[in-house]
PDB file of N, CA and C in Angstrom:
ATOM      1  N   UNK A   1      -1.654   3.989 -14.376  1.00  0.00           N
ATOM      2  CA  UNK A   1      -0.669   4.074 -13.316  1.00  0.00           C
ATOM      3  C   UNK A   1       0.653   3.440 -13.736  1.00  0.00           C
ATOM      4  N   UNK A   2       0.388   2.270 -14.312  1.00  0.00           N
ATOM      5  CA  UNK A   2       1.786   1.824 -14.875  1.00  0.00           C
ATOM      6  C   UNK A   2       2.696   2.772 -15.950  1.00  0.00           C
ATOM      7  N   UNK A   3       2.084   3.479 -16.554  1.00  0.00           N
ATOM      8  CA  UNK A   3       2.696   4.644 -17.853  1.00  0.00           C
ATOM      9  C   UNK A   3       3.280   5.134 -16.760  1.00  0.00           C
ATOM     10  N   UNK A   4       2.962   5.969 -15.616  1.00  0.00           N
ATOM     11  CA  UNK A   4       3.510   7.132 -14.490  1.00  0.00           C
ATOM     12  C   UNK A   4       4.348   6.040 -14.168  1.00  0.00           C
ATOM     13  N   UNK A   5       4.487   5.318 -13.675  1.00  0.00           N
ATOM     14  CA  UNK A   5       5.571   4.090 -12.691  1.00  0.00           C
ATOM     15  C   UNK A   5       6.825   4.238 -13.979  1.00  0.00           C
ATOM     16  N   UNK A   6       6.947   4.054 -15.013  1.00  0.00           N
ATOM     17  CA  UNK A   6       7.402   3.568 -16.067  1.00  0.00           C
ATOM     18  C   UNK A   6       8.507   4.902 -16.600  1.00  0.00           C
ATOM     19  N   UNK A   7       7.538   6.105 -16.189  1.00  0.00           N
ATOM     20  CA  UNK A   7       8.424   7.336 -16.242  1.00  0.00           C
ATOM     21  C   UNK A   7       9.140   7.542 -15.471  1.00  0.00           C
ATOM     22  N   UNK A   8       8.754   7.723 -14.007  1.00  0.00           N
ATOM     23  CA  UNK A   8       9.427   7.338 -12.870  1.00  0.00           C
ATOM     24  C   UNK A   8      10.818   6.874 -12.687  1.00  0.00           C
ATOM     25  N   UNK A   9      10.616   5.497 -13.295  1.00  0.00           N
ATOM     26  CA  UNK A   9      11.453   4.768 -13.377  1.00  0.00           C
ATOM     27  C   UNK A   9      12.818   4.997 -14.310  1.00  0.00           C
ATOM     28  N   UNK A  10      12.056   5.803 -15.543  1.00  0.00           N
ATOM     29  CA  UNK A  10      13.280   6.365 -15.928  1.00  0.00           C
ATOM     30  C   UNK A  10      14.288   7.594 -15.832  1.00  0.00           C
ATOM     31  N   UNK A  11      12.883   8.563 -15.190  1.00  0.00           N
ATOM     32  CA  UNK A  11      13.622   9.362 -14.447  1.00  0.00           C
ATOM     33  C   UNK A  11      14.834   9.047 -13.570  1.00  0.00           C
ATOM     34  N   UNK A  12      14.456   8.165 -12.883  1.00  0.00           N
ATOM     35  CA  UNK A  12      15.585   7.411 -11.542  1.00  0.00           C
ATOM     36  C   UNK A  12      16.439   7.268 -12.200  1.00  0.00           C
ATOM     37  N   UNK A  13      16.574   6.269 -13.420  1.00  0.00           N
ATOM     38  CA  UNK A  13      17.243   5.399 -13.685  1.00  0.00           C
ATOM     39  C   UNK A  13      18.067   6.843 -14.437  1.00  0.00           C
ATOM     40  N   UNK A  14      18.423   8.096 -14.908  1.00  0.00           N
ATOM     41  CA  UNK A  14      18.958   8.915 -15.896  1.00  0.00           C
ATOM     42  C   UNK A  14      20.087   9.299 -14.803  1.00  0.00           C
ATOM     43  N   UNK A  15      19.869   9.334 -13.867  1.00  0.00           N
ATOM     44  CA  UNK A  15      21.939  10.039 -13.177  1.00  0.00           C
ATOM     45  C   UNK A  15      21.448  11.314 -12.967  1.00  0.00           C
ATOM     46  N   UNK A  16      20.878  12.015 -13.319  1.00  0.00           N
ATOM     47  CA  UNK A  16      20.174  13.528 -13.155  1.00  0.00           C
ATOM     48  C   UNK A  16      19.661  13.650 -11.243  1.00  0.00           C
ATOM     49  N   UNK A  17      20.248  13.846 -10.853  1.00  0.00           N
ATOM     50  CA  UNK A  17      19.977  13.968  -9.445  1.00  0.00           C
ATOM     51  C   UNK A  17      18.399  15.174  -9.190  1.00  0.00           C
ATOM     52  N   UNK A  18      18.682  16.132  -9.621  1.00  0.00           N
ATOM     53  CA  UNK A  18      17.578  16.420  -9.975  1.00  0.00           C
ATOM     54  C   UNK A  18      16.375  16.488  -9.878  1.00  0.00           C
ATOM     55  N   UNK A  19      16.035  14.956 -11.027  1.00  0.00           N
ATOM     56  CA  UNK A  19      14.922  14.282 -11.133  1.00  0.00           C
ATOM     57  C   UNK A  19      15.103  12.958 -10.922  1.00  0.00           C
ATOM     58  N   UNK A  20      16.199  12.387 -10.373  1.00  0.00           N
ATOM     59  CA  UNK A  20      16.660  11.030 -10.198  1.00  0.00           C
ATOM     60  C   UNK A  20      16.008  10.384  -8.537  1.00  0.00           C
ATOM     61  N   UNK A  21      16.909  12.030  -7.693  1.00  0.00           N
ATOM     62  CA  UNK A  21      16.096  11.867  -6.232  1.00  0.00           C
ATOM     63  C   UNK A  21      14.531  11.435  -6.313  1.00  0.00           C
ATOM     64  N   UNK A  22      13.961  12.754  -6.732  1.00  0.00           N
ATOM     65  CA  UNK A  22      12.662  12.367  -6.290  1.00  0.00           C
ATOM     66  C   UNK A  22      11.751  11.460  -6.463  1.00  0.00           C
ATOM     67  N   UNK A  23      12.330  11.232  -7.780  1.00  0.00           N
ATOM     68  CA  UNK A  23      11.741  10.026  -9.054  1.00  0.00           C
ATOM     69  C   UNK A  23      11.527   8.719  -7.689  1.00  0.00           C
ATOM     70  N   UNK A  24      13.039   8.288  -7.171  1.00  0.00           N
ATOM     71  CA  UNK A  24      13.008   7.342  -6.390  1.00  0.00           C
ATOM     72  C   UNK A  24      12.434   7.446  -5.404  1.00  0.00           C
ATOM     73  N   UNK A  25      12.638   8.382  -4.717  1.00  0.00           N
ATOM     74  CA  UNK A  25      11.721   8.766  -3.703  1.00  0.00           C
ATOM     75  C   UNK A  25      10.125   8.166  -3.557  1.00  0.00           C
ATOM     76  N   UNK A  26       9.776   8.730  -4.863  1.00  0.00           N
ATOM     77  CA  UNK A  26       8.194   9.042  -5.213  1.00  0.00           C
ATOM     78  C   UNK A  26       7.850   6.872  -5.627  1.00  0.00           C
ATOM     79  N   UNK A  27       9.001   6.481  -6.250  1.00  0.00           N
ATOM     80  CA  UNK A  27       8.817   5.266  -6.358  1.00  0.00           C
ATOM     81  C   UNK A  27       9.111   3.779  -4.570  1.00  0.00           C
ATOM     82  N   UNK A  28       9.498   4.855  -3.892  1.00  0.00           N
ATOM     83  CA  UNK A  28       9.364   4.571  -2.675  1.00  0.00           C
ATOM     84  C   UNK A  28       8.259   4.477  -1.960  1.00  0.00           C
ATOM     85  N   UNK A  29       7.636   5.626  -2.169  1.00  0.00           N
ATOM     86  CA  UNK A  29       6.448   5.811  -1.729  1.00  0.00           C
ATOM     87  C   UNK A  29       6.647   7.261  -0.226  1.00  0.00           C
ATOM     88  N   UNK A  30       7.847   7.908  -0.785  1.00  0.00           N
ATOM     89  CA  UNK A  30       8.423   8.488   0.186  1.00  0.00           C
ATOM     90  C   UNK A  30       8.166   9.781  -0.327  1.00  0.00           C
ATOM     91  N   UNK A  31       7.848  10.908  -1.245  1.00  0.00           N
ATOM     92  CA  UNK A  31       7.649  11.840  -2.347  1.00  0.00           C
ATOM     93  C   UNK A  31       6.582  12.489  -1.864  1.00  0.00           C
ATOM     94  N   UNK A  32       6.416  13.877  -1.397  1.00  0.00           N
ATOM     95  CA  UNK A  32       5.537  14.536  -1.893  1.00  0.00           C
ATOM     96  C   UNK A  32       5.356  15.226  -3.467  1.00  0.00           C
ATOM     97  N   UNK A  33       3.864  15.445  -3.777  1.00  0.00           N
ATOM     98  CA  UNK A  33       3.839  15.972  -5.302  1.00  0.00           C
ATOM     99  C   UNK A  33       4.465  16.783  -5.736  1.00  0.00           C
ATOM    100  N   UNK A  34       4.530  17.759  -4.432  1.00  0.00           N
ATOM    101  CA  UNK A  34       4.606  19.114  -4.856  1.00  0.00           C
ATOM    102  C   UNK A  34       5.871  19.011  -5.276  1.00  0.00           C
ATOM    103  N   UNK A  35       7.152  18.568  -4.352  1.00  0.00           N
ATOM    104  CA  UNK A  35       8.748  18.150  -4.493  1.00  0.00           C
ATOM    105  C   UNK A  35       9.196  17.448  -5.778  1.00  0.00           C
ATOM    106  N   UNK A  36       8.168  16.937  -6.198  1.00  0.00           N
ATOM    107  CA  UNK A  36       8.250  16.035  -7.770  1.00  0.00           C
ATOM    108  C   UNK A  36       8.102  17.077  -8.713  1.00  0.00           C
ATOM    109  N   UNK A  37       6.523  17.112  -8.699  1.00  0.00           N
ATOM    110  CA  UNK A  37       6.292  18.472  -9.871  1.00  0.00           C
ATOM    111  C   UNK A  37       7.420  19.043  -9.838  1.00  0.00           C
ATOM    112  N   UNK A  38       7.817  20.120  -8.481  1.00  0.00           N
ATOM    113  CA  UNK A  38       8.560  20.988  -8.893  1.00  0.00           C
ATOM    114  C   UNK A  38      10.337  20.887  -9.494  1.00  0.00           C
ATOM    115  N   UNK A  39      10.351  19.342  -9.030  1.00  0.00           N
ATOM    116  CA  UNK A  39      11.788  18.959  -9.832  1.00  0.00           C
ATOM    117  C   UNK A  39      11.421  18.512 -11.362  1.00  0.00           C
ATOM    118  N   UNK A  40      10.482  17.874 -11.623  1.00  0.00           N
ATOM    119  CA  UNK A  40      10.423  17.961 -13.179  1.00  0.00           C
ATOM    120  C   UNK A  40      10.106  19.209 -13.762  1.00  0.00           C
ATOM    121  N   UNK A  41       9.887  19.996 -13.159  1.00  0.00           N
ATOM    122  CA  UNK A  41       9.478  21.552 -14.110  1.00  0.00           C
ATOM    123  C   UNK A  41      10.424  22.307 -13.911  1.00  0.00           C
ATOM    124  N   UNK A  42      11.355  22.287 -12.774  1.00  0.00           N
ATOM    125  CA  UNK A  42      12.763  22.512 -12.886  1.00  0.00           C
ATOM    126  C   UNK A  42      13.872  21.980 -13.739  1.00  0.00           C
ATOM    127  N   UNK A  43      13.383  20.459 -14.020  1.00  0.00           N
ATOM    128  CA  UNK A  43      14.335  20.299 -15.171  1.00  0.00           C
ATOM    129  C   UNK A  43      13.843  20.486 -16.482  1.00  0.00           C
ATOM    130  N   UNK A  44      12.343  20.254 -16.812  1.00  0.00           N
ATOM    131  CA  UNK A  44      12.155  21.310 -17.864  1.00  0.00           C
ATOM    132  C   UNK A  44      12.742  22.578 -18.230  1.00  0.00           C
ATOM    133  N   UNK A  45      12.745  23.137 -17.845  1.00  0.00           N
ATOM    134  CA  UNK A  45      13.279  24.214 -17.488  1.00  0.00           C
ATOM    135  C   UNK A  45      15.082  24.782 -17.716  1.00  0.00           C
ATOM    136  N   UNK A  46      15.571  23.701 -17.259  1.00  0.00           N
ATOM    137  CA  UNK A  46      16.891  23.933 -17.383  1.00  0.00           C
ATOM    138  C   UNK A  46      17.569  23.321 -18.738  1.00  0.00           C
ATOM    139  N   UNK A  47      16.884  21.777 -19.210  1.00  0.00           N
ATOM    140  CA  UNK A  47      17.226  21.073 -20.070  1.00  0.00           C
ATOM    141  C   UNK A  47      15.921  20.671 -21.006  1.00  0.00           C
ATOM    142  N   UNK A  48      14.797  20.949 -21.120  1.00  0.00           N
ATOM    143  CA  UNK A  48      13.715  20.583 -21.757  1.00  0.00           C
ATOM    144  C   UNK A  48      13.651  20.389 -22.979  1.00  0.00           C
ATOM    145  N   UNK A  49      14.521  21.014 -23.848  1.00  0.00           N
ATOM    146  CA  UNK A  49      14.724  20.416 -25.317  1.00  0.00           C
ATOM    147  C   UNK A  49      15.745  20.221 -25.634  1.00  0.00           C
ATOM    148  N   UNK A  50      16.666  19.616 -24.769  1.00  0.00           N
ATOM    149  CA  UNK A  50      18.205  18.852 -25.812  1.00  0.00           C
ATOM    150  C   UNK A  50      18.295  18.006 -26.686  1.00  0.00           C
ATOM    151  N   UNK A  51      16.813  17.391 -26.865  1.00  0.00           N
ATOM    152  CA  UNK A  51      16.379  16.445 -27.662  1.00  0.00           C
ATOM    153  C   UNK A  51      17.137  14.966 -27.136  1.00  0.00           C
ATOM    154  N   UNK A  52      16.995  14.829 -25.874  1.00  0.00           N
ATOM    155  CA  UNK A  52      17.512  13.752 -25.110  1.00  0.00           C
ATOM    156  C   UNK A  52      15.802  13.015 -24.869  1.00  0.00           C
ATOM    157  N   UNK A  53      16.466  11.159 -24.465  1.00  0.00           N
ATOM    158  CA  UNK A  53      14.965  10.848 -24.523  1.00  0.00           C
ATOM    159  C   UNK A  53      13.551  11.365 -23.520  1.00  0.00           C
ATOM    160  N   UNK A  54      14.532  11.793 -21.994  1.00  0.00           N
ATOM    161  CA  UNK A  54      13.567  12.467 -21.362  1.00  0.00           C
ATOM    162  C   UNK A  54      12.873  13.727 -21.852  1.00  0.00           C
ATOM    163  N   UNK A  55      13.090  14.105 -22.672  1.00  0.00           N
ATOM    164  CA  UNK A  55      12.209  15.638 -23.063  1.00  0.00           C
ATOM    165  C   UNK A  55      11.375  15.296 -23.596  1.00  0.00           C
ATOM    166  N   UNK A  56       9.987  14.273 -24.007  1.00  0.00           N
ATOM    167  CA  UNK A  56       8.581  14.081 -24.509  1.00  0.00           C
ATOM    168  C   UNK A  56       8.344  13.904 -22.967  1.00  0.00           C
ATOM    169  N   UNK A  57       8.642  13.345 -21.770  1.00  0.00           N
ATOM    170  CA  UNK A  57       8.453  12.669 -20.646  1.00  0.00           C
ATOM    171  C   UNK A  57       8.010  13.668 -19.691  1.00  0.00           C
ATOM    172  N   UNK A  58       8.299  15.398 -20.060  1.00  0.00           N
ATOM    173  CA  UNK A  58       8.124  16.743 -19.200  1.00  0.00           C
ATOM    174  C   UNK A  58       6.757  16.727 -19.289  1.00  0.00           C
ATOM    175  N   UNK A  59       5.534  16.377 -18.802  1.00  0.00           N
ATOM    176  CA  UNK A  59       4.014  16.340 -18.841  1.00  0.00           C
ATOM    177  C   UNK A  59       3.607  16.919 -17.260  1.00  0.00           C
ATOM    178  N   UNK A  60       4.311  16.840 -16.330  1.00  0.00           N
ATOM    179  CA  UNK A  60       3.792  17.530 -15.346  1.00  0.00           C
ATOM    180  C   UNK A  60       3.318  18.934 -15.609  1.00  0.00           C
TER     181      UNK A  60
END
């Protein structure tokens, strides 16, 4: 659980609204899955290999 918290966290922490919202959200305790998943596979999606540090972090 701490690895997931840890991603989370950097999701939030990247400025990417994106994956920044929900990230916090979800670290709120405010997040449904589905709204998460589908923003990290949306940003997969849009940016998944710029070779920025979030792109190993796309595992949903």
């Amino acid at each position: 659980m701490e690895e997931l918290k840890s991603i989370m966290e950097k999701f939030a922490a990247s400025g990417w609204d994106l994956i920044a919202v929900p990230a916090k959200q979800w670290l709120e305790g405010k997040s449904d899955k589905d709204s998460l998943v589908a923003a990290v596979n949306q940003a997969d999606k849009e940016c998944g290999n710029c070779g920025c540090e979030l792109d190993p972090l796309s595992f949903i």
